[in-house]
N, C-alpha and C. Protein backbone atom coordinates (compact mmCIF):
# COMPACT_ATOMS: atom_id res chain seq x y z
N UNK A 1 109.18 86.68 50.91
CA UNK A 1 107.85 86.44 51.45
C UNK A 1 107.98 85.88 52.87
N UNK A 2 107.03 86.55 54.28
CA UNK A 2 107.19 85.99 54.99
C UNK A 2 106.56 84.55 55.25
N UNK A 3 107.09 83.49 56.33
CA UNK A 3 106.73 82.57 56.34
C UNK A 3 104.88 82.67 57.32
N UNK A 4 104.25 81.50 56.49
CA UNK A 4 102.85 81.69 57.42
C UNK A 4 102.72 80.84 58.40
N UNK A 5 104.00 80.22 58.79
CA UNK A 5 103.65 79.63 59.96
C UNK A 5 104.98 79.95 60.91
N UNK A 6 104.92 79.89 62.42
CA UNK A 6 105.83 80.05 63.55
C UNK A 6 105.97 78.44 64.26
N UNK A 7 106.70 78.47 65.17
CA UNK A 7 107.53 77.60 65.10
C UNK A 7 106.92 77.85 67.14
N UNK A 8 106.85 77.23 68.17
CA UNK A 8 106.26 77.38 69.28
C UNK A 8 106.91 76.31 70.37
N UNK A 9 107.54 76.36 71.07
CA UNK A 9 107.91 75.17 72.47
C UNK A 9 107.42 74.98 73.26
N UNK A 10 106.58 74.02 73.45
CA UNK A 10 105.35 73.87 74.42
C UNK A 10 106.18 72.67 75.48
N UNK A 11 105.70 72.89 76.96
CA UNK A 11 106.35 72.05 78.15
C UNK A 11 104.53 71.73 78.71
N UNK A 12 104.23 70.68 78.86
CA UNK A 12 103.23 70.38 79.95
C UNK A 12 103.87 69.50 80.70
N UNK A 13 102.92 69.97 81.94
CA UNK A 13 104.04 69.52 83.17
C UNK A 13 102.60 68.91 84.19
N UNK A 14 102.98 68.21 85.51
CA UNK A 14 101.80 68.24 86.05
C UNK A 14 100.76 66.95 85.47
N UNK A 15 101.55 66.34 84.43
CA UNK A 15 100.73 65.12 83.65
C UNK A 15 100.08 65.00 82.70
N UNK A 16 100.01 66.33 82.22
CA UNK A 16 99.27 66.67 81.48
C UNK A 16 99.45 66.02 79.66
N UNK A 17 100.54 66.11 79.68
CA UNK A 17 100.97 64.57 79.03
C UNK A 17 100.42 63.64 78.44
N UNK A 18 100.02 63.33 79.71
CA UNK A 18 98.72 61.81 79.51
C UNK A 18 97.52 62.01 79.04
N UNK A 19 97.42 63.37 79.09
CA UNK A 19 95.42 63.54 78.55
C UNK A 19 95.45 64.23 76.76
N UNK A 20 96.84 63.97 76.53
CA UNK A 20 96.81 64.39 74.82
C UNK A 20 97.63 63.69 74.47
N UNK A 21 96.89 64.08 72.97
CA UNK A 21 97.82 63.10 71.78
C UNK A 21 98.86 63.72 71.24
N UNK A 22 100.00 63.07 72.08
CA UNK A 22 101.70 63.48 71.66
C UNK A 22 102.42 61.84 71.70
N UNK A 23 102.09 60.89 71.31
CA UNK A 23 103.20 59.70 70.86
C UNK A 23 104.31 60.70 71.53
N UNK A 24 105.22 59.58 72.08
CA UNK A 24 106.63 59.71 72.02
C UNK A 24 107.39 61.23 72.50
N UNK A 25 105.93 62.06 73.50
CA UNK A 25 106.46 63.23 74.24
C UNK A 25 107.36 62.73 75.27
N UNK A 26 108.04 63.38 75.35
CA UNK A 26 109.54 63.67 76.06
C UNK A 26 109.57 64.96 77.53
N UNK A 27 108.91 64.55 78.65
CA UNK A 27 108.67 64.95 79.40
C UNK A 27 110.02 66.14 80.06
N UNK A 28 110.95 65.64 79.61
CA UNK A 28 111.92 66.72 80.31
C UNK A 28 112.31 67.64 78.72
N UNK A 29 112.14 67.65 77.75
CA UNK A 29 112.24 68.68 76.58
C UNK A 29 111.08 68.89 76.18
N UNK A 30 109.51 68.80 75.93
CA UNK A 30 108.79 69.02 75.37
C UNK A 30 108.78 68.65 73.72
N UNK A 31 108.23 69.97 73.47
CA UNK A 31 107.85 69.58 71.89
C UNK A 31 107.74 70.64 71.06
N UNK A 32 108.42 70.94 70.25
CA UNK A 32 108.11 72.07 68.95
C UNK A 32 106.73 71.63 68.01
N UNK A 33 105.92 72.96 68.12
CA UNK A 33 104.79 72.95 67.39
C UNK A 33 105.24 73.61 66.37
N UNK A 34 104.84 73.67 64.80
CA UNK A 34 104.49 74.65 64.34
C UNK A 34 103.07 75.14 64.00
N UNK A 35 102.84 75.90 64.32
CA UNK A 35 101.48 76.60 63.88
C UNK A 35 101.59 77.52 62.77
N UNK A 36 100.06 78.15 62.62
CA UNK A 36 100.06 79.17 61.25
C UNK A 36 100.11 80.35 62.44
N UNK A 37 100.92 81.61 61.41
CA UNK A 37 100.76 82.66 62.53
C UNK A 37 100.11 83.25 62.71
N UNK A 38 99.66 83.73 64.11
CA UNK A 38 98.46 84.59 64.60
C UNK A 38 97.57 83.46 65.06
N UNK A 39 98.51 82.47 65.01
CA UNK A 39 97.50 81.18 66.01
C UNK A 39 97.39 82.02 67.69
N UNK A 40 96.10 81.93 68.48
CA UNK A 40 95.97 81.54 69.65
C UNK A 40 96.62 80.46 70.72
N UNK A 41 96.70 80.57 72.15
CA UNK A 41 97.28 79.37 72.44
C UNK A 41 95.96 78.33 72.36
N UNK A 42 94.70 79.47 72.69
CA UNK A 42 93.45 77.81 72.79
C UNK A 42 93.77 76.69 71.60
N UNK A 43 93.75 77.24 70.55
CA UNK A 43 94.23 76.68 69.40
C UNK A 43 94.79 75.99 69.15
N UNK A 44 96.88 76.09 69.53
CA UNK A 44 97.55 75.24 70.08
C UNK A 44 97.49 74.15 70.49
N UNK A 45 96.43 74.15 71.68
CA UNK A 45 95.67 73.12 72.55
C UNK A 45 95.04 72.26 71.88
N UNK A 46 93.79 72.92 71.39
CA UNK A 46 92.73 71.97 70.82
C UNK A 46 93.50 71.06 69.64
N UNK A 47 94.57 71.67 69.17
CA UNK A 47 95.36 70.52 67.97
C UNK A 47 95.94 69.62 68.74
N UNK A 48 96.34 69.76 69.82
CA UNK A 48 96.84 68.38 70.53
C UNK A 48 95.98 67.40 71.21
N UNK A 49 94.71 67.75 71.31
CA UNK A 49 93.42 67.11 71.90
C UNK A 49 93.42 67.55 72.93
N UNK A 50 93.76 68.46 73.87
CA UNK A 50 93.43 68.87 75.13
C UNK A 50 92.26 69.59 75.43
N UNK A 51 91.49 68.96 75.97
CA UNK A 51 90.04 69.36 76.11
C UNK A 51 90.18 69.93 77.28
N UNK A 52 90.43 69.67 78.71
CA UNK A 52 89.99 70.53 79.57
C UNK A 52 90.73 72.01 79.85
N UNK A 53 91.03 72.57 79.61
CA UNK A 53 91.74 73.82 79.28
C UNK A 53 91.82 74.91 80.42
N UNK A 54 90.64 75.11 80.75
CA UNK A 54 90.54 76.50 81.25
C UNK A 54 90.79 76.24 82.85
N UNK A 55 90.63 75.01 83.48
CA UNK A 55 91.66 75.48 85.30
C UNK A 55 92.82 75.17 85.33
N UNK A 56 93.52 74.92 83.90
CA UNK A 56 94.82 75.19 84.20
C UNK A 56 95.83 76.44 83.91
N UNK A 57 97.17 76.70 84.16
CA UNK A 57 97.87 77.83 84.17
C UNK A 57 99.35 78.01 83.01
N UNK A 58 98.75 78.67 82.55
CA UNK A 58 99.81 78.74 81.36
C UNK A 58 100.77 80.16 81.65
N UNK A 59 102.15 79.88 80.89
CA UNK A 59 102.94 80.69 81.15
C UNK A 59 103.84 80.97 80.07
N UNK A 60 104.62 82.09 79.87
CA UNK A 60 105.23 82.32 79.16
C UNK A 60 106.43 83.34 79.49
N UNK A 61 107.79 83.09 79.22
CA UNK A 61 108.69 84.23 79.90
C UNK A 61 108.72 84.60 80.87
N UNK A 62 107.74 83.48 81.64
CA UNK A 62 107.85 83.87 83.68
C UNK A 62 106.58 84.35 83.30
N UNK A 63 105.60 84.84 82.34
CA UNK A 63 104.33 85.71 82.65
C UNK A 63 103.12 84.41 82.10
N UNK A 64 102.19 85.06 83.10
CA UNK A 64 100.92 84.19 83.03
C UNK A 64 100.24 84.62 81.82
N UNK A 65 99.46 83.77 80.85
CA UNK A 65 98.86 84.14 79.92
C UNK A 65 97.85 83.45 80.16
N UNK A 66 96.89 83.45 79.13
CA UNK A 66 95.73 83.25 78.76
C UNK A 66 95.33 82.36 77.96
N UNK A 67 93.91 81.44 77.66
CA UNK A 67 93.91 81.22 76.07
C UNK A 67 93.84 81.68 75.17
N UNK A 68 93.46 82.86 75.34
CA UNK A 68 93.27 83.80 73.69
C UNK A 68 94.65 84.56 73.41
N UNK A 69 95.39 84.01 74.23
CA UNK A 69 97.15 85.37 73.94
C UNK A 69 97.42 84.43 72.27
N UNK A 70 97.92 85.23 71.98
CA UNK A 70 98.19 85.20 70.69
C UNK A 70 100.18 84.76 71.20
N UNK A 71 100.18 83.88 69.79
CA UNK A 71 101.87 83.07 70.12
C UNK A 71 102.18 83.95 69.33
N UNK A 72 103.49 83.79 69.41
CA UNK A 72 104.76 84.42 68.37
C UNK A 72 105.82 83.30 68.28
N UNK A 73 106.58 83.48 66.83
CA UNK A 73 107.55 82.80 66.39
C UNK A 73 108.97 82.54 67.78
N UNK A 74 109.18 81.11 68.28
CA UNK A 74 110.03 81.29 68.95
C UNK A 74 109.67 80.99 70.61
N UNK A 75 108.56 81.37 70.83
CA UNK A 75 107.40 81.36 72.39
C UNK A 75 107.53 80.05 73.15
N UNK A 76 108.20 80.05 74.22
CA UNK A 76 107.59 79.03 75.15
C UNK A 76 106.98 78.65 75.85
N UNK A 77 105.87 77.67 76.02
CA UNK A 77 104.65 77.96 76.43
C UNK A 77 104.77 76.86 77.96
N UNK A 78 105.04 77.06 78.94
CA UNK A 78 104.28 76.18 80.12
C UNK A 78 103.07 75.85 80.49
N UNK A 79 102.81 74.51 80.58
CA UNK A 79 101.33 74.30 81.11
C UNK A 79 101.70 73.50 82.33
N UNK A 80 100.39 73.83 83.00
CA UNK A 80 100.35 73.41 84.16
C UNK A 80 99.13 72.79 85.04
N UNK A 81 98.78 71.90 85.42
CA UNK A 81 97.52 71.34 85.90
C UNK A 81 97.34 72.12 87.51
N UNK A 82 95.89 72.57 87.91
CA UNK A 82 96.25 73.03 89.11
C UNK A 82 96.58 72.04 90.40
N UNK A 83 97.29 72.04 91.42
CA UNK A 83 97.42 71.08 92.41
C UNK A 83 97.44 71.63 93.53
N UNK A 84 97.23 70.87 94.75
CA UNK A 84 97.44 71.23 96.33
C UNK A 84 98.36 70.24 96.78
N UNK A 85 98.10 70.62 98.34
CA UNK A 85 99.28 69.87 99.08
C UNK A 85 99.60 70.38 100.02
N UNK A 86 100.28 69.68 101.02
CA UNK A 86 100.01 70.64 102.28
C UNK A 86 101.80 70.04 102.84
């Protein structure tokens, strides 16, 4: 039987850190989620309390995704707050 949940490596970067509930995140390794599969990344999110979601930039394998991309077993997910600077 396959398993119903995947296994996910999430990195927020940018501080993002500070605006969810992760006790004891580890800024230079992140954090293994598991989710059920065919989770969304919004999803992802909203289980960690991250409410503001949508001006920031998520990534995966070097490629930009979305909130509605669908994870897979194994996925590493970058987040990113937007910033300037000159």
């Amino acid at each position: 039987m396959k398993s119903e949940h995947i296994k996910v490596h999430l990195k927020l970067f940018s501080g993002l850190h500070g605006e969810v509930n992760l006790p004891g995140y580890d800024t230079h390794r992140g954090i293994i989620l598991e989710v059920k599969k065919g989770s969304r990344l919004r999803s992802l999110l909203k289980s960690i309390g991250m409410k503001r979601m949508s001006s920031n930039s998520y990534f995966r394998r070097g490629e930009r995704i979305g909130l509605w991309s669908k994870l897979h077993d194994g996925d590493e997910v970058q987040c990113f707050k937007p910033s300037g600077g000159g």
